[in-house]
C-alpha atoms as a PDB file:
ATOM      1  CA  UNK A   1      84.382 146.599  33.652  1.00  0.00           C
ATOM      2  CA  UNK A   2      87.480 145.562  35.788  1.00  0.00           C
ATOM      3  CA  UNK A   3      89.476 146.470  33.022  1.00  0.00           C
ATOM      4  CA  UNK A   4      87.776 150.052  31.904  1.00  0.00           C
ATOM      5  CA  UNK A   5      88.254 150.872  35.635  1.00  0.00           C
ATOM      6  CA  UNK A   6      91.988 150.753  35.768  1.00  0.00           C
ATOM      7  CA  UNK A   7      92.178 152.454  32.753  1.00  0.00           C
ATOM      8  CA  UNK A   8      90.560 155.423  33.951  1.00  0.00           C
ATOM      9  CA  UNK A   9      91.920 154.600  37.446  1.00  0.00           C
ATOM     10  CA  UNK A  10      95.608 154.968  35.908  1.00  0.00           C
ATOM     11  CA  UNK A  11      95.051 158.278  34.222  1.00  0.00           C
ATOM     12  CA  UNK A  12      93.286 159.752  37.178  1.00  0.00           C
ATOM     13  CA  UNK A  13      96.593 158.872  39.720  1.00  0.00           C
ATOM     14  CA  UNK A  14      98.539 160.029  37.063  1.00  0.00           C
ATOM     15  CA  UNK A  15      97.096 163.823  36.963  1.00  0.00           C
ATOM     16  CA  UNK A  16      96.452 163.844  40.718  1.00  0.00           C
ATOM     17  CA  UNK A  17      99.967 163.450  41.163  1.00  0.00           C
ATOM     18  CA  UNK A  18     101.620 164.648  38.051  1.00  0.00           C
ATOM     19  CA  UNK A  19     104.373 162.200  37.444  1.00  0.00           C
ATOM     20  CA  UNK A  20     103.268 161.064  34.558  1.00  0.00           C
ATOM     21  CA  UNK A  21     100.802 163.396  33.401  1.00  0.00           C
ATOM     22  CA  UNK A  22     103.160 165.318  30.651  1.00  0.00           C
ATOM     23  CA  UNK A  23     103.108 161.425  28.734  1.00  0.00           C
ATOM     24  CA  UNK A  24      99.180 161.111  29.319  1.00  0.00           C
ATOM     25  CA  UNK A  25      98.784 164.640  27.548  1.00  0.00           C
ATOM     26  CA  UNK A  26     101.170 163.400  24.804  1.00  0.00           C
ATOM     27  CA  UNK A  27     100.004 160.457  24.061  1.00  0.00           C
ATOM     28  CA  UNK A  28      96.219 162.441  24.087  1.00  0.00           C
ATOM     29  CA  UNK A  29      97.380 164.584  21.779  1.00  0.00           C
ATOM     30  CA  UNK A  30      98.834 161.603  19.549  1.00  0.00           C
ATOM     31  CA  UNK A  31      95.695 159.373  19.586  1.00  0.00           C
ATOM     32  CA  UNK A  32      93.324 162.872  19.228  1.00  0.00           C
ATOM     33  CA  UNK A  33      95.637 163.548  15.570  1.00  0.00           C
ATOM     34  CA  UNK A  34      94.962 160.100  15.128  1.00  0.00           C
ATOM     35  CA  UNK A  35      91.657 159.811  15.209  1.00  0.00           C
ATOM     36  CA  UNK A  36      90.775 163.340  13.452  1.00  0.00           C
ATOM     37  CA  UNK A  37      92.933 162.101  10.513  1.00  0.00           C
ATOM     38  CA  UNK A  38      92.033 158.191  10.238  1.00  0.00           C
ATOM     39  CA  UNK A  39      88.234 159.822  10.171  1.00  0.00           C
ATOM     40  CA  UNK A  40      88.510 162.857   7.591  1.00  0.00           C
ATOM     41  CA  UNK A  41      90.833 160.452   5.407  1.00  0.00           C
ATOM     42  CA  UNK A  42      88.759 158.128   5.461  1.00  0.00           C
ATOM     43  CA  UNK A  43      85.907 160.115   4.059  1.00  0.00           C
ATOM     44  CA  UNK A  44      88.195 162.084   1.770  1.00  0.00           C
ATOM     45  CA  UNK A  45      87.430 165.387   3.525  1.00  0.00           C
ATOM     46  CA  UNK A  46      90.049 168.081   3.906  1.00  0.00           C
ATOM     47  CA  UNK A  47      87.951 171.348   4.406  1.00  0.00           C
ATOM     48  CA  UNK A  48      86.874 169.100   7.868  1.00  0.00           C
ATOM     49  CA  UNK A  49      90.153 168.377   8.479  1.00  0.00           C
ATOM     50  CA  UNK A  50      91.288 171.494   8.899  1.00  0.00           C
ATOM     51  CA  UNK A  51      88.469 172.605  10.746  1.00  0.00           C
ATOM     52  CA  UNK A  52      88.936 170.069  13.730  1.00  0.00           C
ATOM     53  CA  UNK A  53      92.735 170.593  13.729  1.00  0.00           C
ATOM     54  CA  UNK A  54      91.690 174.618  14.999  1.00  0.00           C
ATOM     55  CA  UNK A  55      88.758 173.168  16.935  1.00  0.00           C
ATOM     56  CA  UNK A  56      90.951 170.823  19.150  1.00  0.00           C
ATOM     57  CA  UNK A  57      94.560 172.071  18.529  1.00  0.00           C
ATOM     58  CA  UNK A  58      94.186 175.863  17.399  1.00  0.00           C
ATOM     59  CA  UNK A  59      96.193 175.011  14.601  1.00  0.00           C
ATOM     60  CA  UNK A  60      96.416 175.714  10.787  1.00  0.00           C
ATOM     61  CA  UNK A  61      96.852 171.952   8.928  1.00  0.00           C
ATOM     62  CA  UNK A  62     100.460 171.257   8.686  1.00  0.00           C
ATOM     63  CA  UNK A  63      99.698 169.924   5.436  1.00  0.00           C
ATOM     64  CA  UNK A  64      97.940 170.724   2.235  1.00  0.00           C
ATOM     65  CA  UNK A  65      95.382 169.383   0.576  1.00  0.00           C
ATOM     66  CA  UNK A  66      97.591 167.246  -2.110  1.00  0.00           C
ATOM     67  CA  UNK A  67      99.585 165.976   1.139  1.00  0.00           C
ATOM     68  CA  UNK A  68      96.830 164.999   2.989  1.00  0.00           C
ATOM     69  CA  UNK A  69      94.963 163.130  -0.466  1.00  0.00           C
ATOM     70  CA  UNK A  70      98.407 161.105  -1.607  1.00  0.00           C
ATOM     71  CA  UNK A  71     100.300 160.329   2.167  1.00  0.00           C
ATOM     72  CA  UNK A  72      98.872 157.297   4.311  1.00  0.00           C
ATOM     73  CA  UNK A  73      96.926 157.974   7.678  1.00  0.00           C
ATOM     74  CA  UNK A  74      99.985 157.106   9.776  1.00  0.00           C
ATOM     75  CA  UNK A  75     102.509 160.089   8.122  1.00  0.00           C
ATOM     76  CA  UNK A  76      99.923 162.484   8.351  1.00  0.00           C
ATOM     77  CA  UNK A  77      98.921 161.698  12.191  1.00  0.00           C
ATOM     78  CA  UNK A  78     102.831 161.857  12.635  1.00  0.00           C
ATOM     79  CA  UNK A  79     103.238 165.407  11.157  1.00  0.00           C
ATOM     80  CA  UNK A  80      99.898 166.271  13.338  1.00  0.00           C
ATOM     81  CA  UNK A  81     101.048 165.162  16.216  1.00  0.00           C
ATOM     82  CA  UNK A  82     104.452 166.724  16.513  1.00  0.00           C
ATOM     83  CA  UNK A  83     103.159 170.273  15.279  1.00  0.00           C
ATOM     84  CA  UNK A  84     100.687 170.129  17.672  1.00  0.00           C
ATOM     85  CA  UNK A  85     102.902 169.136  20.011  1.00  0.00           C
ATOM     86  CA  UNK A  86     105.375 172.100  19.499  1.00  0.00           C
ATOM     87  CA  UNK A  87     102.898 174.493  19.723  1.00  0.00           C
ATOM     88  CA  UNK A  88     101.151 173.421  23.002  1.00  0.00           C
ATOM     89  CA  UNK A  89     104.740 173.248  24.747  1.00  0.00           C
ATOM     90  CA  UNK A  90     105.314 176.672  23.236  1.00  0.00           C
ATOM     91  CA  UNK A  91     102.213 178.271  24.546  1.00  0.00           C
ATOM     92  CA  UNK A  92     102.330 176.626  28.265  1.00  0.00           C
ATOM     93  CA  UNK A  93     105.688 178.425  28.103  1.00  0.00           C
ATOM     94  CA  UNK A  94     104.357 181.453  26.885  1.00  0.00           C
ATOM     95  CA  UNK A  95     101.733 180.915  29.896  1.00  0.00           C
ATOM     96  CA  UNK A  96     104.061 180.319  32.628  1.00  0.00           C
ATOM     97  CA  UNK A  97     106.013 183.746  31.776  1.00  0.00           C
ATOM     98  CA  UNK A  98     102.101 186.104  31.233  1.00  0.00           C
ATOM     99  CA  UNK A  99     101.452 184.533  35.032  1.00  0.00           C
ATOM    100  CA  UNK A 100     105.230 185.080  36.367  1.00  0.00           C
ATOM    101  CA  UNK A 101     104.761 189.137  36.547  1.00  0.00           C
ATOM    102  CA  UNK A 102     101.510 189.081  38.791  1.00  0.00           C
ATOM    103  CA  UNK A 103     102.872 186.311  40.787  1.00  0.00           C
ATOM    104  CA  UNK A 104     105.901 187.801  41.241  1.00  0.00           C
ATOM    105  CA  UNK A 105     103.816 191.340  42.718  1.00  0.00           C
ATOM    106  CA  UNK A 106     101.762 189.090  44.752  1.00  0.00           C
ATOM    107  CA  UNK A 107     104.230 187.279  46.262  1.00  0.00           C
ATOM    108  CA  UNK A 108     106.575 189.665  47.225  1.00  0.00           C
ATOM    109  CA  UNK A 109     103.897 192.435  48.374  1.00  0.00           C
ATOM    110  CA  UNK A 110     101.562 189.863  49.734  1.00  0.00           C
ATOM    111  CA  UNK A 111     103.321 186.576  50.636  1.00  0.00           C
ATOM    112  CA  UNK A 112     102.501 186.794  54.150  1.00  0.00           C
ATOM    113  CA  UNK A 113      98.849 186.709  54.070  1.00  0.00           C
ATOM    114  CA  UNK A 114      98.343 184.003  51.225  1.00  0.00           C
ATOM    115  CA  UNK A 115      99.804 180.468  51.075  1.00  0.00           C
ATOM    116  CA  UNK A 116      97.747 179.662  47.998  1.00  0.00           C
ATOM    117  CA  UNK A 117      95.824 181.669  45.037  1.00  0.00           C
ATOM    118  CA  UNK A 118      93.302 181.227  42.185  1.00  0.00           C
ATOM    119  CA  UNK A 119      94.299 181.993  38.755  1.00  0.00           C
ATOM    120  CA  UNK A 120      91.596 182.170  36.605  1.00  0.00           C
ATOM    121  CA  UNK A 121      91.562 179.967  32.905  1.00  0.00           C
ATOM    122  CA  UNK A 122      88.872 179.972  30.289  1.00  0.00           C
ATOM    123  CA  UNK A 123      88.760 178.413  26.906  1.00  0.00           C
ATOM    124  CA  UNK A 124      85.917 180.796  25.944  1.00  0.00           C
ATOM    125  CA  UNK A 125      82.885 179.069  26.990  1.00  0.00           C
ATOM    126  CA  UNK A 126      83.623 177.199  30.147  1.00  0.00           C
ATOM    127  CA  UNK A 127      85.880 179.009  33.222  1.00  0.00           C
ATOM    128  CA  UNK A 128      88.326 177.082  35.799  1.00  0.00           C
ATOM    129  CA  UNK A 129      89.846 178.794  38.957  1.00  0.00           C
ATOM    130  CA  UNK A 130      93.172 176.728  39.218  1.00  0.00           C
ATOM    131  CA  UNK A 131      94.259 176.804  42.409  1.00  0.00           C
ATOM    132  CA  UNK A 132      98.491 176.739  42.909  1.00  0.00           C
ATOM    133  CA  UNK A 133     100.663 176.997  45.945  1.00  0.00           C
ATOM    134  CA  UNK A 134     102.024 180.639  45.626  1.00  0.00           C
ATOM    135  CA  UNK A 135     105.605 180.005  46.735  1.00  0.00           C
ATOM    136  CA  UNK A 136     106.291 177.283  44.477  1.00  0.00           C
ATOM    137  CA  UNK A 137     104.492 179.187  41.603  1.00  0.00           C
ATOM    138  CA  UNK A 138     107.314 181.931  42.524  1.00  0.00           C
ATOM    139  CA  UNK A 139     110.304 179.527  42.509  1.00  0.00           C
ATOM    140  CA  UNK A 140     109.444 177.874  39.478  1.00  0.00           C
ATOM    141  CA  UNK A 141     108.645 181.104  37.836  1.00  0.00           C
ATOM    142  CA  UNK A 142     105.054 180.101  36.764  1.00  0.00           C
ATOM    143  CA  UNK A 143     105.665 176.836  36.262  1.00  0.00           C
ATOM    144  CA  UNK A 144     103.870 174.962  38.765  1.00  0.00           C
ATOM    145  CA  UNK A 145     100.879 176.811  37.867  1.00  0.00           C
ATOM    146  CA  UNK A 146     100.838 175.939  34.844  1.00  0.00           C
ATOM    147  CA  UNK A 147     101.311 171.830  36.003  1.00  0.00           C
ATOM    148  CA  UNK A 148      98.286 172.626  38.420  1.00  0.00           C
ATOM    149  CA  UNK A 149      96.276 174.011  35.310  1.00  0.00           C
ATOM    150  CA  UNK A 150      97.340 170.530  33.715  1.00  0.00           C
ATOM    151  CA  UNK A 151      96.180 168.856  36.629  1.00  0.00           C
ATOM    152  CA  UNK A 152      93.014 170.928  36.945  1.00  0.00           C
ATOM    153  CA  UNK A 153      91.542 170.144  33.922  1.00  0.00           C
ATOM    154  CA  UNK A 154      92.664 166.395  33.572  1.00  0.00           C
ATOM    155  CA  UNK A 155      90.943 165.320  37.263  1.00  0.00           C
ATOM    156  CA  UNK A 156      87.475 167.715  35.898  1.00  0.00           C
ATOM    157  CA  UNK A 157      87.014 165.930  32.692  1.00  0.00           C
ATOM    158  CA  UNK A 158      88.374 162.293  33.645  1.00  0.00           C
ATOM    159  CA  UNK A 159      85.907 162.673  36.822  1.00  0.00           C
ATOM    160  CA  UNK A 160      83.051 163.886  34.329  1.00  0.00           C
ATOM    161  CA  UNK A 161      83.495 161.756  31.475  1.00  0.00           C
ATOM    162  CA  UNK A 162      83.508 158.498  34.223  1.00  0.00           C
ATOM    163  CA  UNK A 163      80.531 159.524  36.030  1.00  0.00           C
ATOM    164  CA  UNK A 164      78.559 159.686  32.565  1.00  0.00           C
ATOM    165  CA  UNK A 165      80.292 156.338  31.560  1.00  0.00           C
ATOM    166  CA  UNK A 166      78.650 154.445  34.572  1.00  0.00           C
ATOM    167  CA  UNK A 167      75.205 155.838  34.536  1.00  0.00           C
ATOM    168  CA  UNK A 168      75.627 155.071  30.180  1.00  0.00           C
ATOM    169  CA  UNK A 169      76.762 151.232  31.930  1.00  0.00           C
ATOM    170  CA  UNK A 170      73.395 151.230  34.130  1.00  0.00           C
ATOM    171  CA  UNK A 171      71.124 152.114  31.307  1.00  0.00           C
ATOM    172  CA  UNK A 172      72.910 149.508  29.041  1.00  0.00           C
ATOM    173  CA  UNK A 173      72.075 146.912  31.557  1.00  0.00           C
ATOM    174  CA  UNK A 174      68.431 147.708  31.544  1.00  0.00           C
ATOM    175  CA  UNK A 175      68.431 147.968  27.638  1.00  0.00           C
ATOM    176  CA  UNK A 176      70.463 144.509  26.866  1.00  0.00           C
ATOM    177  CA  UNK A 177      67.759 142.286  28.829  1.00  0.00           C
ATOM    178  CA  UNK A 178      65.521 142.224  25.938  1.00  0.00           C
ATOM    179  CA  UNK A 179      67.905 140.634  23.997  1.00  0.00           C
ATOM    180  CA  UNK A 180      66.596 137.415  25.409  1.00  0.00           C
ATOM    181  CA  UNK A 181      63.294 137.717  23.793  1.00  0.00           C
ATOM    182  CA  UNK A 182      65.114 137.842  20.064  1.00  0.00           C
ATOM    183  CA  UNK A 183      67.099 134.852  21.668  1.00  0.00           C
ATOM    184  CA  UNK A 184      70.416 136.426  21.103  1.00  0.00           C
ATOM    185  CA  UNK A 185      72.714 136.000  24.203  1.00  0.00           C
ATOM    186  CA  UNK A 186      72.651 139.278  26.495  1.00  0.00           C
ATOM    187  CA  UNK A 187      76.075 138.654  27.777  1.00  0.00           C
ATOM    188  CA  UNK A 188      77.895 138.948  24.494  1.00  0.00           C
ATOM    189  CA  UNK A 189      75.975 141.929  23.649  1.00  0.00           C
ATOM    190  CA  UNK A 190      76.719 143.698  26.687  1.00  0.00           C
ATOM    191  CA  UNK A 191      80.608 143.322  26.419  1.00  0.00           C
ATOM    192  CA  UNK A 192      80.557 144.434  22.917  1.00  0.00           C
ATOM    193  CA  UNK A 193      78.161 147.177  23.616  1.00  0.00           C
ATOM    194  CA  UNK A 194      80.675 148.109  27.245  1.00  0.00           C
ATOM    195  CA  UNK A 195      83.880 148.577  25.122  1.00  0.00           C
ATOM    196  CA  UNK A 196      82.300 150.587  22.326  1.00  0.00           C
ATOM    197  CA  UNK A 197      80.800 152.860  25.108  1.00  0.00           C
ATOM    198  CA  UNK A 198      84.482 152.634  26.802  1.00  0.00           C
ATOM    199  CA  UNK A 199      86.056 153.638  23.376  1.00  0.00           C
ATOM    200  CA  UNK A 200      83.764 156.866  22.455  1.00  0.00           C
ATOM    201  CA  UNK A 201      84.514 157.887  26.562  1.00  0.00           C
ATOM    202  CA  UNK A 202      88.212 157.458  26.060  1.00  0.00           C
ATOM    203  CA  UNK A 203      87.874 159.532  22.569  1.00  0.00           C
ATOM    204  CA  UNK A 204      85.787 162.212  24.038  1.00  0.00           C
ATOM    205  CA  UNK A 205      87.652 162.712  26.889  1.00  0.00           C
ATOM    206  CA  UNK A 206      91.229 163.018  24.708  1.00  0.00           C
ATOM    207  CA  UNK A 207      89.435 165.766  22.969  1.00  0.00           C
ATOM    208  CA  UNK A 208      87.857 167.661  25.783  1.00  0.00           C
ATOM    209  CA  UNK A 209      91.266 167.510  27.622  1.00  0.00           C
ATOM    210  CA  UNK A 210      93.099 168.414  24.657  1.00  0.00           C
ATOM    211  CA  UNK A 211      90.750 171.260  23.372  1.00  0.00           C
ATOM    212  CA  UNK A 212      90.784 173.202  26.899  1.00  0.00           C
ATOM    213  CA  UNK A 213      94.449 172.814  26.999  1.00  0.00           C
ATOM    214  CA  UNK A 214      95.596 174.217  24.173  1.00  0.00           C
ATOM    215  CA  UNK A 215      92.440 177.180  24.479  1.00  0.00           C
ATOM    216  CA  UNK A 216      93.014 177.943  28.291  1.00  0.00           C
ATOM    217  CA  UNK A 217      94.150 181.661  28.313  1.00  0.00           C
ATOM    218  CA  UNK A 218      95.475 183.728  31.362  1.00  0.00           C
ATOM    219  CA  UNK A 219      94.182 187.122  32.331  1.00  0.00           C
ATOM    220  CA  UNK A 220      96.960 189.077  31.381  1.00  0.00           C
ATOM    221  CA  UNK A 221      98.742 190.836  34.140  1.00  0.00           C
ATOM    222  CA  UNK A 222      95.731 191.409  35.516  1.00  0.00           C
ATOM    223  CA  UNK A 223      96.290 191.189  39.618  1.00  0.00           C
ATOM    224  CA  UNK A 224      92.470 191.851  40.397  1.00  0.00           C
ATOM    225  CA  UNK A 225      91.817 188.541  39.492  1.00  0.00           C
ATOM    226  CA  UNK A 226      94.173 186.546  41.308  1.00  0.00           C
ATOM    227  CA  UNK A 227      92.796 185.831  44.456  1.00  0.00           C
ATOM    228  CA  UNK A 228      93.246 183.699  47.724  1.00  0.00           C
ATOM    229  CA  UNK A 229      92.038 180.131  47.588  1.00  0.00           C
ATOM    230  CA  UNK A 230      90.941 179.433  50.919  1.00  0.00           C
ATOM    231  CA  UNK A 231      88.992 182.901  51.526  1.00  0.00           C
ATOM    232  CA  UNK A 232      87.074 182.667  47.824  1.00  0.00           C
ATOM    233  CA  UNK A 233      86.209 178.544  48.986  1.00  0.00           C
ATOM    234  CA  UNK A 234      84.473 179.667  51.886  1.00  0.00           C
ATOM    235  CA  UNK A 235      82.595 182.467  50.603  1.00  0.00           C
ATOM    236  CA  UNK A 236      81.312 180.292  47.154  1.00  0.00           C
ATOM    237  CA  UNK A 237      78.131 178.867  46.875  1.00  0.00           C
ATOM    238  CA  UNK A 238      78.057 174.822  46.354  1.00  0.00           C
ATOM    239  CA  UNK A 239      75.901 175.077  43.724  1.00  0.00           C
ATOM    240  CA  UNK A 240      78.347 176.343  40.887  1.00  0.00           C
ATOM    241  CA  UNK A 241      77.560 178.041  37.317  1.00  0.00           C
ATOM    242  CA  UNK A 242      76.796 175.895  34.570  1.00  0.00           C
ATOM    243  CA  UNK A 243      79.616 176.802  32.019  1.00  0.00           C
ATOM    244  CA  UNK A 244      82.178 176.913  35.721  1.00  0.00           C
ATOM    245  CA  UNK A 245      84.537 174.221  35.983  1.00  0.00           C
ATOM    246  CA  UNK A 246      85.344 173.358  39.824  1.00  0.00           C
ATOM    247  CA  UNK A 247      89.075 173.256  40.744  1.00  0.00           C
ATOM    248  CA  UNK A 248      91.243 170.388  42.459  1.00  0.00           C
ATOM    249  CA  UNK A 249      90.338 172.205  45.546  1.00  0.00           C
ATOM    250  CA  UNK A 250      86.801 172.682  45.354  1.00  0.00           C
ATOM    251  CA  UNK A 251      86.217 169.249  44.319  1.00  0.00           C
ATOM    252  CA  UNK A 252      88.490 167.717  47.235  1.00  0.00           C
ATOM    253  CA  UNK A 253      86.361 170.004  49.485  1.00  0.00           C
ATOM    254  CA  UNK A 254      82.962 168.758  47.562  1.00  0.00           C
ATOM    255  CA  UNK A 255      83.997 165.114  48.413  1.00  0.00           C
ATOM    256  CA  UNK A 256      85.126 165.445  51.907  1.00  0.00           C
ATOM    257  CA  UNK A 257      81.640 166.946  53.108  1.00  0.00           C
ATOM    258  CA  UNK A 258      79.863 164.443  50.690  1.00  0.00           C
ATOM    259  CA  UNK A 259      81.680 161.226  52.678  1.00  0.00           C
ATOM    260  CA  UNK A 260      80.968 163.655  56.362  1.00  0.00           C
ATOM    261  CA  UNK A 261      77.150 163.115  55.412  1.00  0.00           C
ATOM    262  CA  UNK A 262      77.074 160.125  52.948  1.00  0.00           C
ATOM    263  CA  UNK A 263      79.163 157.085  54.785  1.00  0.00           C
ATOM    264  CA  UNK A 264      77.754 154.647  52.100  1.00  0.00           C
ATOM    265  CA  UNK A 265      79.807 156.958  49.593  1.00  0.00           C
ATOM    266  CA  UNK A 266      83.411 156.437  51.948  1.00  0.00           C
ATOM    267  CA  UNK A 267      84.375 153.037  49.689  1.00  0.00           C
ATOM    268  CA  UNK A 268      83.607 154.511  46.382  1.00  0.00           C
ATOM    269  CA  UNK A 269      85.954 157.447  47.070  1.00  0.00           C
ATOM    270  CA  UNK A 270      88.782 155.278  48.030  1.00  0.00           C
ATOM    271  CA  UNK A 271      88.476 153.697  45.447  1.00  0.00           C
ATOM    272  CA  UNK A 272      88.864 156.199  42.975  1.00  0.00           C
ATOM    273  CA  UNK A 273      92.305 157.637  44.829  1.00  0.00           C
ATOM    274  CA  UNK A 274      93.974 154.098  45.257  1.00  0.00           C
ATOM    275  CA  UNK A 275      97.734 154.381  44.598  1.00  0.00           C
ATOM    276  CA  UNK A 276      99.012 152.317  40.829  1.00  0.00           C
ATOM    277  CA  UNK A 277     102.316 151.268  40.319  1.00  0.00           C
ATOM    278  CA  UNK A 278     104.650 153.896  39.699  1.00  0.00           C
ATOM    279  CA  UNK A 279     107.002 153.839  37.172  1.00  0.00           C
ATOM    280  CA  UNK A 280     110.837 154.224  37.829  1.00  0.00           C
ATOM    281  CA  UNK A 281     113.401 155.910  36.075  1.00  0.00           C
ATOM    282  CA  UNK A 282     115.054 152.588  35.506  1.00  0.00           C
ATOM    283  CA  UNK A 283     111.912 150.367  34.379  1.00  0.00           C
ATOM    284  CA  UNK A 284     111.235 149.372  30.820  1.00  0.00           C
ATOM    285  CA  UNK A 285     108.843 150.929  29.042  1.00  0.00           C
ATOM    286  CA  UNK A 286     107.883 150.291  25.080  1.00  0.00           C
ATOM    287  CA  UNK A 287     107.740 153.546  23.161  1.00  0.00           C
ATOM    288  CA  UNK A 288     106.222 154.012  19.492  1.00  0.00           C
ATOM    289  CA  UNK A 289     107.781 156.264  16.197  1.00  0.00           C
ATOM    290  CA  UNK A 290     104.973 158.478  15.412  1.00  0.00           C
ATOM    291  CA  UNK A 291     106.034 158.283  12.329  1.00  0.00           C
ATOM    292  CA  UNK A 292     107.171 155.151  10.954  1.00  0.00           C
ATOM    293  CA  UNK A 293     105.501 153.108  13.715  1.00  0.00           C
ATOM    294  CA  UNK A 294     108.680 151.340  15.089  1.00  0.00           C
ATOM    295  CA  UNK A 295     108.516 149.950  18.452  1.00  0.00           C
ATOM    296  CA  UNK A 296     111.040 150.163  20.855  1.00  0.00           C
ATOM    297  CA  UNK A 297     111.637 148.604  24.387  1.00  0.00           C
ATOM    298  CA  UNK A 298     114.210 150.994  26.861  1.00  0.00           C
ATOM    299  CA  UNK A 299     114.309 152.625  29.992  1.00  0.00           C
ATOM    300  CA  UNK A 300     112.268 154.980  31.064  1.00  0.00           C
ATOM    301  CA  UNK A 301     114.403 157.931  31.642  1.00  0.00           C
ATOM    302  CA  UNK A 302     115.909 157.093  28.197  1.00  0.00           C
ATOM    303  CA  UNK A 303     112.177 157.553  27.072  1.00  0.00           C
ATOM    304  CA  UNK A 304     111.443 161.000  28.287  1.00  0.00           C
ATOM    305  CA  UNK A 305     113.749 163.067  25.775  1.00  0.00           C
ATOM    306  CA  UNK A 306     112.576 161.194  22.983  1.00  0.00           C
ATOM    307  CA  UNK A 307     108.672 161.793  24.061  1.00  0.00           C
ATOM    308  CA  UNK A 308     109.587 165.542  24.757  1.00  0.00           C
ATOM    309  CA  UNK A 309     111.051 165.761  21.372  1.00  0.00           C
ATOM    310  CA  UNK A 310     107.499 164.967  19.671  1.00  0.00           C
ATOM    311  CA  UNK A 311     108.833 161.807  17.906  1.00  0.00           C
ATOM    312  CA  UNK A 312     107.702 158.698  20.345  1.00  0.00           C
ATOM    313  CA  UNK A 313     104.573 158.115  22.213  1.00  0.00           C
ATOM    314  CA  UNK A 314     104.425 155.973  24.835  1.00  0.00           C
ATOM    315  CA  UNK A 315     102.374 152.554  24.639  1.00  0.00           C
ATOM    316  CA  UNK A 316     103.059 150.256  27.964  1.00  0.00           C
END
């Protein structure tokens, strides 16, 4: 449990504070290609395939069905992965400069009365107001909001996905008891039973992540719906819509009046927004080939270009 916890732990510090949360989305979008294709290869199925390549990636397969029935798991993932990658870095671009117009207007009509907005995403079925400090969104020319958007959704579904994890933990605790009456040891079962619940979390989470990512549109140039954070969090109800993600803000704001009312809650919450080790520029760090599944132990500023480029993931 002590180990599942600083796994999620690590990912969570990692999108509240962004330094490493471009890897995390790589390597999500590495082990999601990984997983669709080791499954659907498995079971010979191509038509599925390219099904949950649009599902998750809104892509077309990058290869055909003769590719994907002759070339090994590992090639295929490879080609997955760095198409996929392309496009999402191509369409948070495309993103940032949709946003830059209306944050541009805002800012330089209405700077004075708002520090920071909401900037409304949706993936279709489920809506998230990202909240974004409006000067740096300027500066950056859309850029921030779209790391805050990053952010956003990583802390939602990581918070989410762990809260169903440990009530999943509680009821497998109950359930594993009765393996003493078919004299089987309760202990053993539990671990094994733990990591495979750990291991469909992890999955599910990659692919919720990853599918809101790469579906998240922008209102285009559409000012009406750009608002000001702090006047739309006071005048919201706490009790939110179903298919309504809550923001960074909202939750922050959610927890601080929780531990105000709840004391007992104070040590849970600190726990979950301990500090990890962060990694310099000049540690070493052991990168993968997507493709030909070389390791390689370097620096970690030596790392980033190669990760940006599509071609390495990053493993410790």
């Amino acid at each position: 449990m002590n180990a599942q916890r600083e796994v999620v732990y690590k990912r969570r510090y990692n999108a509240l504070f962004g330094d490493r949360l471009s890897v995390d989305i790589a390597n999500m979008i590495f082990d999601t290609a990984e997983v669709i294709t080791e499954d659907n290869k498995a079971a010979q199925d191509y038509k599925n395939f390219e099904f949950e390549l649009i599902r998750y990636f809104s892509i077309s397969s990058p290869v055909n069905k003769s590719e994907f029935e002759n070339m090994n798991p590992q090639e295929i993932a490879g080609i997955v992965y760095k198409s996929a990658l392309k496009h999402y870095q191509e369409k948070m671009i495309r993103n940032a400069e949709i946003a830059f117009p209306v944050i541009k207007n805002v800012y330089e009509t209405q700077k004075d009365q708002y520090k920071r907005i909401l900037v409304p995403f949706t993936d279709g079925v489920k809506n998230l107001n990202v909240a974004t400090d409006l000067e740096k969104a300027y500066t950056t020319e859309g850029k921030q909001l779209i790391q805050d958007f990053e952010k956003n959704i990583s802390l939602a579904i990581i918070d989410d996905a762990w809260k169903t994890h440990l009530r999943k933990m509680d009821e497998l605790k109950q359930s594993v008891q009765l393996a003493v009456h078919e004299q089987k040891d309760p202990l053993l079962i539990y671990k094994f039973e733990a990591f495979e619940l750990f291991k469909e979390m992890i999955v599910k989470v990659n692919k919720d992540v990853i599918s809101f990512l790469f579906k998240g549109e922008l209102p285009q140039k559409n000012q009406q719906q750009i608002r000001e954070a702090r006047q739309v969090k006071a005048n919201r109800s706490l009790k939110e819509q179903k298919d309504e993600i809550q923001n960074l803000d909202e939750r922050a704001s959610i927890s601080r009046a929780a531990g105000q009312t709840q004391r007992q809650q104070q040590q849970v919450t600190e726990t979950i927004v301990r500090e990890q080790p962060k990694i310099g520029r000049n540690d070493k760090v052991t990168i993968k080939n997507v493709m030909s599944g070389e390791n390689k132990t370097l620096k970690y500023k030596q790392a980033i270009p190669l990760i940006n480029k599509g071609e390495w993931v990053l493993i410790d």
